[in-house]
Protein backbone atom coordinates (compact mmCIF):
# COMPACT_ATOMS: atom_id res chain seq x y z
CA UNK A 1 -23.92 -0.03 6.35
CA UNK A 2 -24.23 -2.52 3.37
CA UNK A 3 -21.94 -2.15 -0.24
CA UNK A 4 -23.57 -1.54 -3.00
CA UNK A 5 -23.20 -5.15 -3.86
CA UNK A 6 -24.39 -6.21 -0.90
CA UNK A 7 -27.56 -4.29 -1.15
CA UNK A 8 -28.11 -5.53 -4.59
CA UNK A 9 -27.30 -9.35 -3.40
CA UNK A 10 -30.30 -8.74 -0.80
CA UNK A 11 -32.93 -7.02 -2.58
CA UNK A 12 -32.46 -10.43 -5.06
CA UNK A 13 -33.13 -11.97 -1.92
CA UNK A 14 -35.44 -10.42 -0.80
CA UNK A 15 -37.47 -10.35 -4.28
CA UNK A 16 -36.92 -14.07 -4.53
CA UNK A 17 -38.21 -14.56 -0.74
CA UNK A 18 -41.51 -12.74 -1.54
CA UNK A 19 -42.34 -14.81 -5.01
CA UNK A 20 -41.54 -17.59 -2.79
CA UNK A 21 -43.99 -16.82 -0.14
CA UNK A 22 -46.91 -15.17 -2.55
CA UNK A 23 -46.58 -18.39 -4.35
CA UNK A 24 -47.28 -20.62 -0.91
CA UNK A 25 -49.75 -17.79 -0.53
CA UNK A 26 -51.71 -18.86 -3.64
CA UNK A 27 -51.67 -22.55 -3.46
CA UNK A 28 -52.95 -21.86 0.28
CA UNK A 29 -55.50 -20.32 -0.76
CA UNK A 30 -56.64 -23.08 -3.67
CA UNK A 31 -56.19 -25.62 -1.35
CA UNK A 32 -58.81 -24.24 1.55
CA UNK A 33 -61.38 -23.04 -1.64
CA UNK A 34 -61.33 -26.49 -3.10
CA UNK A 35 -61.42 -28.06 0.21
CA UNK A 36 -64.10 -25.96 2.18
CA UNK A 37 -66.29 -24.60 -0.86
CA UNK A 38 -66.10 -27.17 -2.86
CA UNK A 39 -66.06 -30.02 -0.23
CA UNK A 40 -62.98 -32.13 -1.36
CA UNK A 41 -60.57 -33.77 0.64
CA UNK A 42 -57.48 -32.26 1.64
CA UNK A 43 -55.62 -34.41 -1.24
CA UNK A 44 -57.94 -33.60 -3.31
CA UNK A 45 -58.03 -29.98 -3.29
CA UNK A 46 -54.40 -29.51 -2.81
CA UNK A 47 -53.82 -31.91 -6.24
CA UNK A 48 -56.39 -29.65 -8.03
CA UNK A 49 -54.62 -26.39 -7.01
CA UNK A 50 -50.88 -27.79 -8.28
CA UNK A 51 -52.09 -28.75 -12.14
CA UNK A 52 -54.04 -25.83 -12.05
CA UNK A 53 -51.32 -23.55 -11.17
CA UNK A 54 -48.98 -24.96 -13.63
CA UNK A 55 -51.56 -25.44 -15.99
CA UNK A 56 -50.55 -28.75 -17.20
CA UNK A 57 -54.13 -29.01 -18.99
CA UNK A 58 -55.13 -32.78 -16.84
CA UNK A 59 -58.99 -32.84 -16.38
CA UNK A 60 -60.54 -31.39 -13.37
CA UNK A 61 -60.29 -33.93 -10.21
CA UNK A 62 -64.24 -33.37 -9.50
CA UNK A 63 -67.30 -31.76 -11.22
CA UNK A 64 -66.74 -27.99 -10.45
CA UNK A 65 -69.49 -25.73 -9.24
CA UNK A 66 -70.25 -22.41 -11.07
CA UNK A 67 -67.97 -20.43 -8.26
CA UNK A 68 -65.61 -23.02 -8.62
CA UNK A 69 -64.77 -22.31 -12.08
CA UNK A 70 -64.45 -18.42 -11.82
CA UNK A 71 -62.53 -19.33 -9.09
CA UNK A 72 -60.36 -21.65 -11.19
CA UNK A 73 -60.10 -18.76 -13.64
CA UNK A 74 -58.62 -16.65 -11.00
CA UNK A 75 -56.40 -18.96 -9.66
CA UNK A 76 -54.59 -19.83 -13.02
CA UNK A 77 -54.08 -16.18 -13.80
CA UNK A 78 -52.76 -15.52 -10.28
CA UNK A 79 -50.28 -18.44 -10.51
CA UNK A 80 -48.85 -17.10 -14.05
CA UNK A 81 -48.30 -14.05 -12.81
CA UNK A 82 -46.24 -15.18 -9.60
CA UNK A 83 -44.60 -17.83 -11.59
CA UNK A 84 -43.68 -15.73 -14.08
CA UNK A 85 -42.31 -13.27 -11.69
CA UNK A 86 -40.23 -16.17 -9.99
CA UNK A 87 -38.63 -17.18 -13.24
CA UNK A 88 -38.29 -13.33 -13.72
CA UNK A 89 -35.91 -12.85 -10.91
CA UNK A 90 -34.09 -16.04 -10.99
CA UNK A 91 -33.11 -15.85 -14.29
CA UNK A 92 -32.03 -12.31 -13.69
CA UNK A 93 -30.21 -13.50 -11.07
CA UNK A 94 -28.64 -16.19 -13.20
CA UNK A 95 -27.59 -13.61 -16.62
CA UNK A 96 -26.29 -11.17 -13.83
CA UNK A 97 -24.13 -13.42 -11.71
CA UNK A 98 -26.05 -12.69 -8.33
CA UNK A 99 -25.46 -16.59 -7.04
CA UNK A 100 -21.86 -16.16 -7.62
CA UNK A 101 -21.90 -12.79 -6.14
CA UNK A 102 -23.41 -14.06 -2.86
CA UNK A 103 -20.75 -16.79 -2.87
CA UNK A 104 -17.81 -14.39 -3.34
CA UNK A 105 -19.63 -12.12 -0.48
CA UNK A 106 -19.93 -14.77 2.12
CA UNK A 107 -16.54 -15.65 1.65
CA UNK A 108 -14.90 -12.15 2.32
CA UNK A 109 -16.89 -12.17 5.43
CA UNK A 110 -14.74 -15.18 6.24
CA UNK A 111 -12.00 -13.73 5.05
CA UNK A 112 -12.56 -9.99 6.77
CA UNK A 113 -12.81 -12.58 10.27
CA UNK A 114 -9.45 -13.89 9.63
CA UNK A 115 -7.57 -11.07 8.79
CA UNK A 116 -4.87 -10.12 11.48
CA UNK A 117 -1.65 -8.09 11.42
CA UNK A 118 -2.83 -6.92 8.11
CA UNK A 119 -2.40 -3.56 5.65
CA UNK A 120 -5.38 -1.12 5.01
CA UNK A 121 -5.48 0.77 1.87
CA UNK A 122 -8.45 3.40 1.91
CA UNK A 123 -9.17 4.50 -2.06
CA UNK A 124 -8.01 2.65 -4.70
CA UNK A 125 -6.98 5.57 -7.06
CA UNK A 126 -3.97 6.24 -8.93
CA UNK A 127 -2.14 6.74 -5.56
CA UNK A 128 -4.00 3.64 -4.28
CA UNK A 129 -3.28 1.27 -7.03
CA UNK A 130 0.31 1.87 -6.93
CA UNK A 131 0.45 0.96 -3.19
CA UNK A 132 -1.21 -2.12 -3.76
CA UNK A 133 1.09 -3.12 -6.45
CA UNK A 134 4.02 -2.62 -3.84
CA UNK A 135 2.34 -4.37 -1.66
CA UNK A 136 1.63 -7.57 -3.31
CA UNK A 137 5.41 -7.57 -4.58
CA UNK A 138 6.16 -7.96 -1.13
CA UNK A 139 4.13 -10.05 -0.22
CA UNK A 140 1.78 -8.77 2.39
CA UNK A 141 -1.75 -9.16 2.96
CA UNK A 142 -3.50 -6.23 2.41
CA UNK A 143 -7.31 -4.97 1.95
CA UNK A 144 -8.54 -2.27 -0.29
CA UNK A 145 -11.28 0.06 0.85
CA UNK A 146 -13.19 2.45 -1.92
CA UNK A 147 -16.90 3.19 -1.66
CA UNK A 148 -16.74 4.37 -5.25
CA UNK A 149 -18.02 0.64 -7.28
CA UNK A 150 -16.27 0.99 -10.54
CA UNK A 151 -13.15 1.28 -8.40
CA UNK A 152 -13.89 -1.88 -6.15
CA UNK A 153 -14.52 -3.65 -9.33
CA UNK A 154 -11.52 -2.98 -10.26
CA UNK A 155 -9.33 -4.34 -7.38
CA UNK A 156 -11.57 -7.37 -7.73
CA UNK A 157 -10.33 -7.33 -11.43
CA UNK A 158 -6.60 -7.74 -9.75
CA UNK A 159 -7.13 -10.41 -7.16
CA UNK A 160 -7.34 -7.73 -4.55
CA UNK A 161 -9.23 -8.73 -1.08
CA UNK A 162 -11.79 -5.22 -1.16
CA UNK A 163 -14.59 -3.74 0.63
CA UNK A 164 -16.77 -1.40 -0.63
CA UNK A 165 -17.49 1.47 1.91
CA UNK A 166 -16.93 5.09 3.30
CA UNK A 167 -13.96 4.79 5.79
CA UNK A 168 -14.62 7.47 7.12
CA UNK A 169 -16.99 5.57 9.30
CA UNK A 170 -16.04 3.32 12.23
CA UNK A 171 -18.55 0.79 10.90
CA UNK A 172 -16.59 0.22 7.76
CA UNK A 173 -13.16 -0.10 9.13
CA UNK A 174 -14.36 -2.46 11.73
CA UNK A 175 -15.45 -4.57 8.87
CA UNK A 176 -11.82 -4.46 7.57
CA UNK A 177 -10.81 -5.52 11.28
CA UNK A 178 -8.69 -2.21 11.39
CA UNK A 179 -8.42 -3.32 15.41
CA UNK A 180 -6.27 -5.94 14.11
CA UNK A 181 -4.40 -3.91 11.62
CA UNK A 182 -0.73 -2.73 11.76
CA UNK A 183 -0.94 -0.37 8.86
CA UNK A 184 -3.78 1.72 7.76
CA UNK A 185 -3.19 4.39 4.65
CA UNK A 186 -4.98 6.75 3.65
CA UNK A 187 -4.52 7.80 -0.25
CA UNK A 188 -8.09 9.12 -0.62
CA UNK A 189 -8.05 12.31 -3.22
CA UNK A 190 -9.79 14.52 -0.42
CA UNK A 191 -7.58 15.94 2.43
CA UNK A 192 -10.32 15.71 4.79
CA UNK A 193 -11.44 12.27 4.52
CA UNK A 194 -8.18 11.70 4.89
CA UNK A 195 -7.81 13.49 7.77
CA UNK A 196 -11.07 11.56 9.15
CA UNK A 197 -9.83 8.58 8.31
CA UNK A 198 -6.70 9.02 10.35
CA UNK A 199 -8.66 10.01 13.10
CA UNK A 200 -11.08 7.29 12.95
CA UNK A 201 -8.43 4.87 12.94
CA UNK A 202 -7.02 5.71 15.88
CA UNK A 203 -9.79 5.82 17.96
CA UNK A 204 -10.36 2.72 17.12
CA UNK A 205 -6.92 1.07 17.01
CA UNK A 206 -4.77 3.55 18.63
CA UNK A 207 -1.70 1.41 17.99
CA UNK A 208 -2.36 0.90 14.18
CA UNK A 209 0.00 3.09 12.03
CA UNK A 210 -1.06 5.52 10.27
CA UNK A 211 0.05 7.08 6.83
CA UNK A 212 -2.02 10.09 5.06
CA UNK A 213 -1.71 11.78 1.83
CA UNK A 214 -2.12 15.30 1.57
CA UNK A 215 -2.21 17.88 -1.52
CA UNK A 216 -0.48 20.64 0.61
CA UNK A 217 1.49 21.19 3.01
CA UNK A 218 -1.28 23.22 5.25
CA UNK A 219 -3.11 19.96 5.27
CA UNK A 220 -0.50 17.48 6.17
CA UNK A 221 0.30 19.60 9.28
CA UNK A 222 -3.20 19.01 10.26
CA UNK A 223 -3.79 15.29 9.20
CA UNK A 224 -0.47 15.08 11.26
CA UNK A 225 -1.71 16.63 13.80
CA UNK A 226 -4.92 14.41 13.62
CA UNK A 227 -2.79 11.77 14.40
CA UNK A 228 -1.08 10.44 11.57
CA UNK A 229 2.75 8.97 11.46
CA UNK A 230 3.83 9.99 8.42
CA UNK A 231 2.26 12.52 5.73
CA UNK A 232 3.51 12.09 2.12
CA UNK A 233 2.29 15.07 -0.29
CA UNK A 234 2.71 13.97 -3.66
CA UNK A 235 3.41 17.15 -5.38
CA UNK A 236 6.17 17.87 -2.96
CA UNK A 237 7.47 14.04 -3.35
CA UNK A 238 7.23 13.92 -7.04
CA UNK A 239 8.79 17.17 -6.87
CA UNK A 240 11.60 15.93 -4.90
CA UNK A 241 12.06 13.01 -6.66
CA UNK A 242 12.47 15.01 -9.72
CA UNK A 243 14.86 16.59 -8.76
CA UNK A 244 16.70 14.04 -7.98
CA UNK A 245 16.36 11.93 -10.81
CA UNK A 246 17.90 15.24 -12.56
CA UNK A 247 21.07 15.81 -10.05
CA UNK A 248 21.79 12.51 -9.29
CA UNK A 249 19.99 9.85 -11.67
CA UNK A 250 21.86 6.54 -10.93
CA UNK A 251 21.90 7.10 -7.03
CA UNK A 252 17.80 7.84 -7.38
CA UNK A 253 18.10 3.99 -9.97
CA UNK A 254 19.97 2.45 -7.35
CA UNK A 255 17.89 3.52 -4.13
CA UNK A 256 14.55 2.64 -6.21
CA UNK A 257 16.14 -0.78 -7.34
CA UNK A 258 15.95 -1.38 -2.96
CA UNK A 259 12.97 -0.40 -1.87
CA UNK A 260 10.27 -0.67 -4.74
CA UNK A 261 9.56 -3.14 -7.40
CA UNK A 262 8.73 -6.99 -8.44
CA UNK A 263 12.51 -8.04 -9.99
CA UNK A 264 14.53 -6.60 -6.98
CA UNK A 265 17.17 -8.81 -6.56
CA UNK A 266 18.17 -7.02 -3.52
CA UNK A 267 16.28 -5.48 -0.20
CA UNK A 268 15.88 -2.60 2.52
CA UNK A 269 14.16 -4.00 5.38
CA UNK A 270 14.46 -2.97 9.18
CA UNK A 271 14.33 -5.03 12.04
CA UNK A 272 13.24 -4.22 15.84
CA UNK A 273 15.55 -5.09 18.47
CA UNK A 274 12.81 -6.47 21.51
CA UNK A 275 14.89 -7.33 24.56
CA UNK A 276 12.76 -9.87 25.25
CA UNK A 277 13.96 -12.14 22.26
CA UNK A 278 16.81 -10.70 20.98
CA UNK A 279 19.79 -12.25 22.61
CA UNK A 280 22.57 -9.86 21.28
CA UNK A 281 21.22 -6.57 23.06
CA UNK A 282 23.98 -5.01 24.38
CA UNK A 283 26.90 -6.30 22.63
CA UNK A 284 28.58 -4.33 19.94
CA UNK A 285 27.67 -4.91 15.87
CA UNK A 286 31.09 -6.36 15.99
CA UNK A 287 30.29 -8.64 18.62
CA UNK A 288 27.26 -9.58 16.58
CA UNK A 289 28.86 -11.00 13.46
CA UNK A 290 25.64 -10.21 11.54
CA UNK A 291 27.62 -9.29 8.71
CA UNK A 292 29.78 -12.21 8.46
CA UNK A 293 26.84 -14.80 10.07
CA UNK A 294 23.90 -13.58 7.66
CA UNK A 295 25.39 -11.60 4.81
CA UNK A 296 22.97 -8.36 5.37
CA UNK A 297 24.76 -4.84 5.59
CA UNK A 298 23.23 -3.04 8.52
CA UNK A 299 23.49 0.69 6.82
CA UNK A 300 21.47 2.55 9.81
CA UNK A 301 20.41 2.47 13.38
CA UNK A 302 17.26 4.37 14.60
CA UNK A 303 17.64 4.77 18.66
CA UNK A 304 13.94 4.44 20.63
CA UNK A 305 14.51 7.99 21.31
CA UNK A 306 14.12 8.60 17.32
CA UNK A 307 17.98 9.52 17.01
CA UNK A 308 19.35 8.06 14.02
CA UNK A 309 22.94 6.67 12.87
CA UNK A 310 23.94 6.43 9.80
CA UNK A 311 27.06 3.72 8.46
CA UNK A 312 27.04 2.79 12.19
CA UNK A 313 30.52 1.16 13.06
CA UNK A 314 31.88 -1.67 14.27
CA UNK A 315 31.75 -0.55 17.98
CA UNK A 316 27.81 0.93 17.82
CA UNK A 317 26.28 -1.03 20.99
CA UNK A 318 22.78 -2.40 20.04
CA UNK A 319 20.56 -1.19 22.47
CA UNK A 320 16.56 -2.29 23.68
CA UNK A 321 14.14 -0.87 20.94
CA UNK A 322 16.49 -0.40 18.13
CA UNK A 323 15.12 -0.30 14.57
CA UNK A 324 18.00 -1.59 12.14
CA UNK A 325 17.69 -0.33 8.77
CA UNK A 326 19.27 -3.34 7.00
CA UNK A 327 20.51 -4.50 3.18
CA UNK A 328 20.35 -7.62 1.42
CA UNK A 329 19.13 -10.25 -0.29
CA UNK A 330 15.88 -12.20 0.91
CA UNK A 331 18.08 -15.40 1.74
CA UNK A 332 20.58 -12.58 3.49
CA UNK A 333 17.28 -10.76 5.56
CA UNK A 334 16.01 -14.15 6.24
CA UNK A 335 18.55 -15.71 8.19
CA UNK A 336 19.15 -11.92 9.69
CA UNK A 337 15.93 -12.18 11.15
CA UNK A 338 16.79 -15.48 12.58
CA UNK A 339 19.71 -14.12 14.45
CA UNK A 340 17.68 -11.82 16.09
CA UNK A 341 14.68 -13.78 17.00
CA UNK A 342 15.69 -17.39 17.76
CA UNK A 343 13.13 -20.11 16.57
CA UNK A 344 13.25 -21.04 20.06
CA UNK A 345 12.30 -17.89 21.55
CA UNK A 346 8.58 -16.48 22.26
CA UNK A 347 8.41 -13.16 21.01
CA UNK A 348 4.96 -10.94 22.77
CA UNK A 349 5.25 -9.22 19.15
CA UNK A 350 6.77 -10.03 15.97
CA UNK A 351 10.43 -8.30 15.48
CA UNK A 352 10.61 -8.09 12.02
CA UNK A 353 8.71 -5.01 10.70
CA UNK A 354 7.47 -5.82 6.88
C-alpha cells in the first residue's frame, strides 16, 4: 500500500516514463521511414528525423519523395505533440515540487530502515499532536502515522518523521518498523481502529507497548482486553484532572512542572533494575548511596510482581526487576543511570526506560 504522495510521485513517473518512450517511439519510426523508404543511410535518416522533430527549420538532408513529405508532415505534428506533453509534465513536476518530493520520499525509506527502539504515534490529531510535542521535549525519536494528508502535511510542517497510511494494517506498521518499536500509541478518534491497532501491533511485535485511547469506558475494557497496557480516556482524564486543578491547584502545578513540558528544570524518570548489570541488587537504598552519589530522590519502587512502594525507606532492599520511579535534574538522572548500569557493563537491554 502506497501514500498518497507516493502514488502521486509515481504516476509523475510513470507519465514522464511513457513521453520518454513514445518519444524514442517516434524518432524510431523516422529513422527506419527515411532509411528504408526513402533509401538513406542510417546517419542520414536518423539526422533528418532529429531537425524535423524539433523543427529547427534546416533544409531537408535529401530530395524528398511525395510519401516522404506527408510523411514529414506527420512526423512533425507527432513530435509536437509528445514534446509538448514532455515539457507538460516536467514542468508540472517542477511548479509542484514532485523532484523534491521524491527526494524527501527516498530518504524516509532510509530513515524508516534505521529506525530502532523507537515511539509510534498512530493519528496526528489534537490528542496526537500533543504527544508529539512531549515527545520531542524529551527527546525521543518518534514517527507519526495518519492516513488522513492534510494531517501528514502537517507533521511534515513540524519537522516530524511521518508516514502516511491506515495502521490498521500490518503493511503500514511494518513500514514504521513497529518490530523494532518499544512504544506504539494509539490516539486515533475511532475506538475501533484503535482497538485494531492494538491488536495489530501485537501480533506483530508482541513485546512493543502498547497505549490506546478510548472515548468510554466500555471501550477501554475492550481495547484492554485487545491487548493494550494502558487505556487513557480523555473525558475521564480531563475530568480528573479538573478536578484536581480545583481541590488541589499547586500540587496538580507542581506534578505537571515533572512530568510534562519544554522548560522543566526538574524530572520523573524510572529506571529498571536488570540483574545482569546492575551491581547493587540486593543491597539496601541505604547501602546504595544513590541519594548522596547522584543527587536523584528515588520517591517509588514498583516490585516485578506489580506491587508498588511509595517514599520507600532507607532499609527497602532493591530487588531483580525493580522499576524505580526517580526525581531530579537531568545532570542528577544522568549520573543515576550510571550507577546502575556501569559503562563497563553489557547490558542484553537498555535499563533506563525513556
Amino acid at each position: 500500500m502506497y501514500s498518497t504522495l507516493e502514488k502521486k510521485y509515481r504516476r509523475l513517473q510513470q507519465e514522464l516514463t511513457l513521453g520518454t518512450i513514445s518519444l524514442g517511439g517516434v524518432f524510431l519510426t523516422g529513422t527506419l521511414w527515411y532509411k528504408f523508404m526513402e533509401g538513406w543511410s542510417w546517419e542520414e535518416a536518423a539526422y533528418m528525423t532529429v531537425i524535423t522533430l524539433t523543427t529547427v527549420g534546416f533544409g531537408e538532408t535529401n530530395p524528398l519523395s511525395r510519401q516522404g513529405r506527408l510523411f514529414t508532415i506527420a512526423l512533425i505534428l507527432l513530435g509536437v505533440v509528445t514534446i509538448g506533453y514532455m515539457i507538460n509534465r516536467f514542468t508540472e513536476a517542477v511548479i509542484q515540487g514532485y523532484f523534491q518530493e521524491g527526494m524527501r520520499l527516498r530518504q524516509q525509506r532510509r530513515l524508516m530502515e534505521t529506525l530502532t527502539q523507537h515511539y509510534i504515534i498512530c493519528g496526528f490529531s489534537r490528542t496526537g499532536r500533543q504527544i508529539a510535542k512531549e515527545f520531542q521535549a524529551e527527546n525521543v525519536t518518534f514517527v507519526v502515522v495518519d492516513s488522513d494528508l492534510e494531517s501528514v502535511e502537517q507533521a511534515q510542517a513540524e519537522g516530524y518523521i511521518v508516514y502516511q497510511g491506515d495502521v490498521t494494517l500490518d503493511d503500514t506498521l511494518l513500514k514504521v518498523r513497529v518490530d523494532r518499536s518499544v512504544c506504539i500509541v494509539a490516539a486515533l478518534p475511532s475506538d475501533a481502529e484503535n482497538l485494531y491497532t492494538v491488536l495489530t501491533a501485537k501480533t506483530l511485535n508482541p513485546k512493543i507497548r502498547a497505549i490506546a485511547r478510548a472515548s468510554t469506558e466500555e471501550s477501554a475494557k475492550k481495547i484492554q482486553r485487545g491487548g493494550a497496557d494502558i487505556v487513557v480516556s480523555p473525558y475521564i482524564t480531563g475530568g480528573k484532572r479538573m478536578a484536581a486543578a480545583a481541590l488541589r491547584p499547586q500540587v496538580l502545578d507542581f506534578v505537571d512542572d515533572f512530568i510534562s513540558g519544554t522548560d522543566r528544570k526538574f524530572y520523573m524518570e524510572q529506571f529498571l533494575v536488570d540483574p545482569l548489570v546492575c551491581p547493587l541488587v540486593g543491597q539496601s537504598l541505604k547501602q546504595t548511596r544513590l541519594r548522596s552519589d547522584s543527587g536523584a530522590l528515588v520517591i517509588a519502587i514498583r516490585r516485578a510482581n506489580g506491587s508498588l512502594i511509595g517514599g520507600p525507606t532507607g532499609d527497602t532492599i532493591l530487588l531483580s526487576g525493580d522499576t524505580l520511579i526517580c526525581m531530579g535534574t537531568s545532570d542528577q538522572l544522568r549520573r543515576l543511570n550510571q550507577i546502575l548500569i556501569p559503562i563497563n557493563a553489557q547490558p542484553r537491554e537498555r535499563g533506563r526506560n525513556i
